[in-house]
Every structure is written in structure tokens, then in C-alpha cells.
PDB file of N, CA and C in Angstrom:
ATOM      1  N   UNK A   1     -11.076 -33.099  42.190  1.00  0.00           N
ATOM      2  CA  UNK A   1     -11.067 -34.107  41.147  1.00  0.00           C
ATOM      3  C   UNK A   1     -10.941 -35.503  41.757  1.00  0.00           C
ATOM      4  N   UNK A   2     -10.455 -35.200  43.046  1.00  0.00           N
ATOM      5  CA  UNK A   2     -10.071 -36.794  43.493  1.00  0.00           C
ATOM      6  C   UNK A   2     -11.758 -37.359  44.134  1.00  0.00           C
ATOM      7  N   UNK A   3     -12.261 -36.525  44.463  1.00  0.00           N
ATOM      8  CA  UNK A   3     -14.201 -37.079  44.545  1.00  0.00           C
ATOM      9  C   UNK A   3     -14.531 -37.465  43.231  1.00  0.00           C
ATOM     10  N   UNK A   4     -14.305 -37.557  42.261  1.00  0.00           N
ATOM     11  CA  UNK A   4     -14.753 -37.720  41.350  1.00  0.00           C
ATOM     12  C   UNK A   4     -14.019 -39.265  40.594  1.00  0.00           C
ATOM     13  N   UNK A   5     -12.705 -39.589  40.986  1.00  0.00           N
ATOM     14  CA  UNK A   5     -11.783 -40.918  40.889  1.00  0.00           C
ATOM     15  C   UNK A   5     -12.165 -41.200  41.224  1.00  0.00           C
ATOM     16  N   UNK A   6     -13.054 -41.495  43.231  1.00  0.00           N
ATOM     17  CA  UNK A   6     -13.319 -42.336  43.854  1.00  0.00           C
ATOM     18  C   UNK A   6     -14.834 -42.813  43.278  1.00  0.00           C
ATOM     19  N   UNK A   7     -15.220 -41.898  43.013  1.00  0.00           N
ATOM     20  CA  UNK A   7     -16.788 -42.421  42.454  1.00  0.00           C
ATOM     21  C   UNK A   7     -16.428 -43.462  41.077  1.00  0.00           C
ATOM     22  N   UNK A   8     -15.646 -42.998  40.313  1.00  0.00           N
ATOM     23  CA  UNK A   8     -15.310 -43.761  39.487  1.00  0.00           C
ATOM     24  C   UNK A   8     -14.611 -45.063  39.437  1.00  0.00           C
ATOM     25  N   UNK A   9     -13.949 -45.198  40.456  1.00  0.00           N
ATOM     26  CA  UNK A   9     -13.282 -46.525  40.904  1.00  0.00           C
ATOM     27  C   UNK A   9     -14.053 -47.377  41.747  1.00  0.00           C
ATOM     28  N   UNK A  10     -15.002 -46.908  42.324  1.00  0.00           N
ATOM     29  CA  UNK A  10     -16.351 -47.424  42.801  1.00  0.00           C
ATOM     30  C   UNK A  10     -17.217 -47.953  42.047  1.00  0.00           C
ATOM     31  N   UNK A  11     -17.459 -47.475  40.860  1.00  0.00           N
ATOM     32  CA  UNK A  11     -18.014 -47.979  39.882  1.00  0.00           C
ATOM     33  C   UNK A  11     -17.385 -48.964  38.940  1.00  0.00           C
ATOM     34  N   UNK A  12     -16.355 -48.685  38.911  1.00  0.00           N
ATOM     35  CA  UNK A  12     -15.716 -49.858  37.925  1.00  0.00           C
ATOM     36  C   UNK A  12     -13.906 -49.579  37.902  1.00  0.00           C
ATOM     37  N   UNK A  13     -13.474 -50.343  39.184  1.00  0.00           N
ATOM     38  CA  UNK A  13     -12.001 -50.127  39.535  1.00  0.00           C
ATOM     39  C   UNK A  13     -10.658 -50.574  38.708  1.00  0.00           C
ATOM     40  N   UNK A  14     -11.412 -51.152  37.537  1.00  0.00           N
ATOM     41  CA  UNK A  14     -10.428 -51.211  36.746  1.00  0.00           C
ATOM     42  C   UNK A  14     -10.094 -50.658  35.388  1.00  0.00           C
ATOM     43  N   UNK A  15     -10.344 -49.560  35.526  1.00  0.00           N
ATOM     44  CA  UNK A  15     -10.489 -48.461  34.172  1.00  0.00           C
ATOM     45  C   UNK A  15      -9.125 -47.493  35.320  1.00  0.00           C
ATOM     46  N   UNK A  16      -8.324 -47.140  33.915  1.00  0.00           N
ATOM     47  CA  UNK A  16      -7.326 -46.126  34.829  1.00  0.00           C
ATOM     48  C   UNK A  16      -7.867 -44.274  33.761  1.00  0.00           C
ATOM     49  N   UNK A  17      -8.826 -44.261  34.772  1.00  0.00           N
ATOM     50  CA  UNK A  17      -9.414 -42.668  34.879  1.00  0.00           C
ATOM     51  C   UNK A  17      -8.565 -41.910  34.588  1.00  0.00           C
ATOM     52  N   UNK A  18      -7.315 -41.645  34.937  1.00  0.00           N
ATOM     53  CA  UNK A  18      -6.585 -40.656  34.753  1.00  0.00           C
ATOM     54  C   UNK A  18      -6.161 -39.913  33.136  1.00  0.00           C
ATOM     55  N   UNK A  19      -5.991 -41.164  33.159  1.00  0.00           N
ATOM     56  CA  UNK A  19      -5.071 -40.736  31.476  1.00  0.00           C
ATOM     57  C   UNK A  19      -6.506 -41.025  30.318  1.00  0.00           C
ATOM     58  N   UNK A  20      -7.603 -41.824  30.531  1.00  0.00           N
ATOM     59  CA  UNK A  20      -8.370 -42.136  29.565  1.00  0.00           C
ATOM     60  C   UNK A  20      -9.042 -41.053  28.802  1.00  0.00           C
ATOM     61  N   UNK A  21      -9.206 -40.673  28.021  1.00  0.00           N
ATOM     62  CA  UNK A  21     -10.210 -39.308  27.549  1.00  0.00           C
ATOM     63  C   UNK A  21     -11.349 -40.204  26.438  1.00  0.00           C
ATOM     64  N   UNK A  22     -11.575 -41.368  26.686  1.00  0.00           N
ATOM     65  CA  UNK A  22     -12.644 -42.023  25.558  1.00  0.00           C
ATOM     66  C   UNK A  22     -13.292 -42.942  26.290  1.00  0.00           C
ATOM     67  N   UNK A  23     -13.632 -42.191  27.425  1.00  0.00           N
ATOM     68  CA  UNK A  23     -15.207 -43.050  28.455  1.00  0.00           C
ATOM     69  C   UNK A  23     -16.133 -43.810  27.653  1.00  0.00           C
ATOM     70  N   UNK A  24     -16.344 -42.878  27.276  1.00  0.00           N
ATOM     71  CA  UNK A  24     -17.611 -42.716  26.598  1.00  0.00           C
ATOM     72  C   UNK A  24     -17.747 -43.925  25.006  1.00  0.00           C
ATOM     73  N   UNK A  25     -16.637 -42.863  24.394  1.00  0.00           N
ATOM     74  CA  UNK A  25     -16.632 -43.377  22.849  1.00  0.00           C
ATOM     75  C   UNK A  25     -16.248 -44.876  23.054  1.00  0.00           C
ATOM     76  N   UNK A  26     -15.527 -45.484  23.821  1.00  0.00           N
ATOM     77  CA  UNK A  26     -14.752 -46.805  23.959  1.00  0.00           C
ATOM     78  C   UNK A  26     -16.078 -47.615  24.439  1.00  0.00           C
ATOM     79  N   UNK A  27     -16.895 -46.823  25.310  1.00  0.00           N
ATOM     80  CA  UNK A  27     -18.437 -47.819  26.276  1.00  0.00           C
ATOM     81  C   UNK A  27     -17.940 -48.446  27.325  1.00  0.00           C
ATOM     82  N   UNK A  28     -16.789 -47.649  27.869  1.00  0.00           N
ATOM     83  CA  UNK A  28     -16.081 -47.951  28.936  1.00  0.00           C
ATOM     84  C   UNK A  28     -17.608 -47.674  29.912  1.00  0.00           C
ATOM     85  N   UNK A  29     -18.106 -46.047  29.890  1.00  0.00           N
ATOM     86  CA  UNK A  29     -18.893 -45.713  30.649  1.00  0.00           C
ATOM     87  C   UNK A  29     -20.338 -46.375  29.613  1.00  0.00           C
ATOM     88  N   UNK A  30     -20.999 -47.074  30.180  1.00  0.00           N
ATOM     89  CA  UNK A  30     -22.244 -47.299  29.372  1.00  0.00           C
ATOM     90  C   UNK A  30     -23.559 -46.588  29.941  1.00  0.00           C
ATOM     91  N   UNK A  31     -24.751 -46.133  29.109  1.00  0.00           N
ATOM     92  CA  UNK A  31     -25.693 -45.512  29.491  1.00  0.00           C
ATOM     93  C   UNK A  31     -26.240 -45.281  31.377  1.00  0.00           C
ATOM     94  N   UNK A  32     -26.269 -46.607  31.825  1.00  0.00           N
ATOM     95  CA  UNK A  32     -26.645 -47.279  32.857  1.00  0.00           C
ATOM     96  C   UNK A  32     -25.249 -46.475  33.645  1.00  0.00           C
ATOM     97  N   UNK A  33     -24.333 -46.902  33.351  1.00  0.00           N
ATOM     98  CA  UNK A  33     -23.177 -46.048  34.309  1.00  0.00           C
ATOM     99  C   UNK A  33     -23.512 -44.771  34.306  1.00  0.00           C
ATOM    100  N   UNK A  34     -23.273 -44.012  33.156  1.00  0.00           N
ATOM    101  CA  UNK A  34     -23.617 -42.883  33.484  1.00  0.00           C
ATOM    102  C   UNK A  34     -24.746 -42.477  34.158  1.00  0.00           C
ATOM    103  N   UNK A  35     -25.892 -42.808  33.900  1.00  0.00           N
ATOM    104  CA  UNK A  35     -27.035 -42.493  35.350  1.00  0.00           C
ATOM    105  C   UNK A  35     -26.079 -42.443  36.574  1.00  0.00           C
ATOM    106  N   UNK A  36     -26.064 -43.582  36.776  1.00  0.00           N
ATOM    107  CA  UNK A  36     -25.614 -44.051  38.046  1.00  0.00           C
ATOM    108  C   UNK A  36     -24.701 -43.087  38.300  1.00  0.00           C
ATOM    109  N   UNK A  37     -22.980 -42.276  37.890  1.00  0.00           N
ATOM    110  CA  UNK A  37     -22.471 -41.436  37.730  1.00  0.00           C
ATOM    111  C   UNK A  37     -22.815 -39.880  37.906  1.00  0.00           C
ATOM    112  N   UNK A  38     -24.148 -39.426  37.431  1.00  0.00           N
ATOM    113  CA  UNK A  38     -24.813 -37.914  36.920  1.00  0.00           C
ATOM    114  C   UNK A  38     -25.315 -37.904  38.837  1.00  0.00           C
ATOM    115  N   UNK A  39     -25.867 -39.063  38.940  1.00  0.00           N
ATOM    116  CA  UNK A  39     -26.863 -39.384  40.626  1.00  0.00           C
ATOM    117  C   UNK A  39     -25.452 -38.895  41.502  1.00  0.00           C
ATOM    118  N   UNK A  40     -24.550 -39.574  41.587  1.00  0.00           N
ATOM    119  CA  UNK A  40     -23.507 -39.634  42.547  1.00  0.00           C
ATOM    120  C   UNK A  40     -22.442 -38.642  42.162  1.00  0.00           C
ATOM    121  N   UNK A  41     -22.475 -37.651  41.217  1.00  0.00           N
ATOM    122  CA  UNK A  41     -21.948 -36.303  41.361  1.00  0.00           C
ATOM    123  C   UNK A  41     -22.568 -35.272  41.980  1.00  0.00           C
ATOM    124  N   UNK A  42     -24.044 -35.545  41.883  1.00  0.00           N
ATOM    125  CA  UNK A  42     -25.227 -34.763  42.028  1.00  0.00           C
ATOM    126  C   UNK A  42     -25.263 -34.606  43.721  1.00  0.00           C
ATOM    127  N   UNK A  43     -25.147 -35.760  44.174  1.00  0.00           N
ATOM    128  CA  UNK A  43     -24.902 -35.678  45.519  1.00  0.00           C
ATOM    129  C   UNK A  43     -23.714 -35.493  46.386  1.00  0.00           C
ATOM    130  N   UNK A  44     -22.552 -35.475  45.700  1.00  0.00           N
ATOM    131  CA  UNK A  44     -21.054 -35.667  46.117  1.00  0.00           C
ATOM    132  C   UNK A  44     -21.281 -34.293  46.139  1.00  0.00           C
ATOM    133  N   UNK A  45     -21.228 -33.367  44.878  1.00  0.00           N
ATOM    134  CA  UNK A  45     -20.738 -31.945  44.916  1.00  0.00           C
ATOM    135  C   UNK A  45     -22.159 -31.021  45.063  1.00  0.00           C
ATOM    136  N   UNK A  46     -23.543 -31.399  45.382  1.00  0.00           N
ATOM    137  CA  UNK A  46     -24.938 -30.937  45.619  1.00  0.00           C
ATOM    138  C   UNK A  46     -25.064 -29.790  44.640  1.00  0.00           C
ATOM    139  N   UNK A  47     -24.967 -30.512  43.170  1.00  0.00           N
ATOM    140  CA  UNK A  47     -25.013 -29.639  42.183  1.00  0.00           C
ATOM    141  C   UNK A  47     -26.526 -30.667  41.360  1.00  0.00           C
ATOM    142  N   UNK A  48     -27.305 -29.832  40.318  1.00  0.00           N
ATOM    143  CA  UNK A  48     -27.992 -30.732  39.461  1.00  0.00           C
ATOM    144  C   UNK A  48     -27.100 -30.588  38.323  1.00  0.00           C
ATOM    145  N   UNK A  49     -27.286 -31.585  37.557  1.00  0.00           N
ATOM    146  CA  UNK A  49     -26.296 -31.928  35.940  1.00  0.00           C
ATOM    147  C   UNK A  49     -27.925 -31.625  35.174  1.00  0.00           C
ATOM    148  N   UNK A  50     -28.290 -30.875  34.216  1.00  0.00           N
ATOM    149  CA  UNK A  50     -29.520 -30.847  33.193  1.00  0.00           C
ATOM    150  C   UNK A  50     -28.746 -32.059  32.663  1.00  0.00           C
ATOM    151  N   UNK A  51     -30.376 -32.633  31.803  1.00  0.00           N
ATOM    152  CA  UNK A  51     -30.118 -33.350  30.989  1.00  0.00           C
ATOM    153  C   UNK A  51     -28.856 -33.214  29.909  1.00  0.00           C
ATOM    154  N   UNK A  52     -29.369 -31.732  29.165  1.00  0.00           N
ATOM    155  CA  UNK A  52     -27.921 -31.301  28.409  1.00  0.00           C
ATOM    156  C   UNK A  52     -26.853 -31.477  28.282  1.00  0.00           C
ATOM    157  N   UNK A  53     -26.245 -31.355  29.253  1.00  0.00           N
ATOM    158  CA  UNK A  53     -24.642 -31.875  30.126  1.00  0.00           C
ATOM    159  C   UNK A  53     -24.570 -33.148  29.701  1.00  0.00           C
ATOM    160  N   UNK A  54     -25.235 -33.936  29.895  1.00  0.00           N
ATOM    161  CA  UNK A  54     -25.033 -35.389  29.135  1.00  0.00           C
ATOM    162  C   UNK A  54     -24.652 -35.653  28.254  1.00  0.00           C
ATOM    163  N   UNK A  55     -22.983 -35.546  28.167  1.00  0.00           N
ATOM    164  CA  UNK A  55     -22.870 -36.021  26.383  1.00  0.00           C
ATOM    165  C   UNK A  55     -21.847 -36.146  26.586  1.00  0.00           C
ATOM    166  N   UNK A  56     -20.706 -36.505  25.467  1.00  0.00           N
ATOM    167  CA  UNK A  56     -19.988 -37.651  25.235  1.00  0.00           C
ATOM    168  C   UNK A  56     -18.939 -36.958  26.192  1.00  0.00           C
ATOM    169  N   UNK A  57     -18.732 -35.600  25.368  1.00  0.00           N
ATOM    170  CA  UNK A  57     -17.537 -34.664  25.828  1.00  0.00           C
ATOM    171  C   UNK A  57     -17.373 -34.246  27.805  1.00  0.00           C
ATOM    172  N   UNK A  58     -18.172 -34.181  28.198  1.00  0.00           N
ATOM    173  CA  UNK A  58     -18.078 -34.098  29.431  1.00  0.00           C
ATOM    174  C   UNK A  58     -18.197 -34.958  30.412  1.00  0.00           C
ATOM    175  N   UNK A  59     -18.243 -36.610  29.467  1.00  0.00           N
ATOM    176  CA  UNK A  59     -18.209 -37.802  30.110  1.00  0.00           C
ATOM    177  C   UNK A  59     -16.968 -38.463  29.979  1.00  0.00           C
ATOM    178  N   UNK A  60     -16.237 -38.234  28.774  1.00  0.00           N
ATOM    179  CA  UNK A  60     -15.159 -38.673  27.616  1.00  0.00           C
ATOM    180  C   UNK A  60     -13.993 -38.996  28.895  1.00  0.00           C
ATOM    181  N   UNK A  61     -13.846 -37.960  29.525  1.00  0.00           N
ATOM    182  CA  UNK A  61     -12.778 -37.860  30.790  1.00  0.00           C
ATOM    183  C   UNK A  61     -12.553 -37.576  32.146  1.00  0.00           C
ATOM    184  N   UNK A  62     -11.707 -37.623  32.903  1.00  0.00           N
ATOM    185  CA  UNK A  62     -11.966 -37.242  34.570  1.00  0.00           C
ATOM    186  C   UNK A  62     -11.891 -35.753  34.375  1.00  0.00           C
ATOM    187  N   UNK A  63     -11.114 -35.531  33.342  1.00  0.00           N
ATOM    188  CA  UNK A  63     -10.835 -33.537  33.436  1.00  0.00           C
ATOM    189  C   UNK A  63     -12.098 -32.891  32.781  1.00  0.00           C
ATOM    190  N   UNK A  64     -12.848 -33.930  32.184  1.00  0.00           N
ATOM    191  CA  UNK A  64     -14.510 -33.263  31.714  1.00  0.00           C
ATOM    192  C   UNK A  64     -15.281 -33.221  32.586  1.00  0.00           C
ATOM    193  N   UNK A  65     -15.279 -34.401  33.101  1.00  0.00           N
ATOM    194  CA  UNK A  65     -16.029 -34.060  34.251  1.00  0.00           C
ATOM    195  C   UNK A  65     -16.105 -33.748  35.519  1.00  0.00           C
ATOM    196  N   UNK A  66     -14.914 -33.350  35.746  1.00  0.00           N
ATOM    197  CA  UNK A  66     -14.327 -32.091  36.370  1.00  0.00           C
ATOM    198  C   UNK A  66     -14.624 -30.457  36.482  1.00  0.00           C
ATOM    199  N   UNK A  67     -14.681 -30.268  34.763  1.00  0.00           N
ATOM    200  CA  UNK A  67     -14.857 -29.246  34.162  1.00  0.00           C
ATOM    201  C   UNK A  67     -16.061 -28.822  34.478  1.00  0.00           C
ATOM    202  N   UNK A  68     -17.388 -30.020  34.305  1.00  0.00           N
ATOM    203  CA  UNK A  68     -18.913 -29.775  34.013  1.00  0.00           C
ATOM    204  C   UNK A  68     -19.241 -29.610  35.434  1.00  0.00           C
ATOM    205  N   UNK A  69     -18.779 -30.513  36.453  1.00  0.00           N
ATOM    206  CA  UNK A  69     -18.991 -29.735  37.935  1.00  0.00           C
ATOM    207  C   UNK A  69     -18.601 -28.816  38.480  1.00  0.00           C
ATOM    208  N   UNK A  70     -17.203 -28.390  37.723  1.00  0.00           N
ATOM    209  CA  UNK A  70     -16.848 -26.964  38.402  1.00  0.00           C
ATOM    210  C   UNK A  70     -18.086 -26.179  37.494  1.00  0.00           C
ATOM    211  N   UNK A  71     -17.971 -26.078  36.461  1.00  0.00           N
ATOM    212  CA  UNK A  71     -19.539 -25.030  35.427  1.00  0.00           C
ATOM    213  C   UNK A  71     -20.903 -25.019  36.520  1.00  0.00           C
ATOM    214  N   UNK A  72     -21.224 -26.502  36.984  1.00  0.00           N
ATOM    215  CA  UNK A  72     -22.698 -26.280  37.037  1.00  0.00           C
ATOM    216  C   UNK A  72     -22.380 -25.646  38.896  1.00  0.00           C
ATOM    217  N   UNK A  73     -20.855 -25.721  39.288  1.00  0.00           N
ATOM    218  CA  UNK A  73     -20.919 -25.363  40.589  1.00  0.00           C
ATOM    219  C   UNK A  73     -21.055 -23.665  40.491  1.00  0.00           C
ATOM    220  N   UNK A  74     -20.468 -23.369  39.493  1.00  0.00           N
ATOM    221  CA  UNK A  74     -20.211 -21.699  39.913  1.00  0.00           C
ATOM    222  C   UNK A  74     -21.499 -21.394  39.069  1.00  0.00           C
ATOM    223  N   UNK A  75     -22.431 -21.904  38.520  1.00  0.00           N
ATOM    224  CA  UNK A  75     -23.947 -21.484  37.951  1.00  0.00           C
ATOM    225  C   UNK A  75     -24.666 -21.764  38.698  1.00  0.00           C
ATOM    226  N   UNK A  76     -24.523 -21.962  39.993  1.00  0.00           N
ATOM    227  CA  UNK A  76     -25.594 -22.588  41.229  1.00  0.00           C
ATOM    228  C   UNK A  76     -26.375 -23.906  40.767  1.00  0.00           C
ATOM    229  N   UNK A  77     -26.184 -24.624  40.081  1.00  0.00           N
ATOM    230  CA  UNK A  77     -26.730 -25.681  39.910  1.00  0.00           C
ATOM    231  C   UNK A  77     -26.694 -26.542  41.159  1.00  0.00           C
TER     232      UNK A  77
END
């Protein structure tokens, strides 16, 4: 999970990731972030994210998207 803070504090170091669960809904994370985000999980943990995966709930938080890389890790994605 802590690969996944650093990408996020890389992107925008003043959001406290930990406790937030409304990325998304707040536009903390905006469209453009998230690309940028889906790219640099994709390569951190050498998983693909489908389009699908894209949505609020598995963006919303660090423990979602946590969740969606451990999923697409143990589905060979």
C-alpha cells in the first residue's frame, strides 16, 4: 500500500491519502489524475486496470485502490 502513497503524493502531496475515502466524489482525484494514476499503478505493480475498474469506488480511497490491485494482481492482470 505504501507504492501506492508514494504515487499519490507524487501526484499531489498535499491530500492526506490515508484517512480520505472521497478522491473521487470531492475531485480531489480529477479525470486527468486518474489516467495519470491507472498508467503508474500499471507499471508500479505490472498489472493492466480494464477500463471497468475505473470508477468512483476503487478510486474513492488508498484501501480501494489497494483492493483493485491486489484483484487485478491475483487475476493475472
Amino acid at each position: 500500500m505504501d507504492a501506492i502513497l508514494d504515487i499519490l503524493n507524487e501526484l499531489n502531496p498535499d491530500v492526506d491519502y490515508r484517512d480520505r475515502t472521497d478522491l473521487v466524489d470531492s475531485r480531489t482525484l480529477d479525470s486527468l489524475t486518474i489516467i495519470t494514476l491507472v498508467s503508474e499503478l500499471e507499471d508500479a505493480f505490472d498489472i493492466t486496470i480494464p477500463a471497468v475498474e475505473v470508477v468512483p469506488a476503487n478510486f474513492n480511497s488508498l484501501e480501494g485502490m489497494w483492493k483493485m490491485v491486489e484483484r487485478m494482481r491475483e487475476s493475472g492482470l
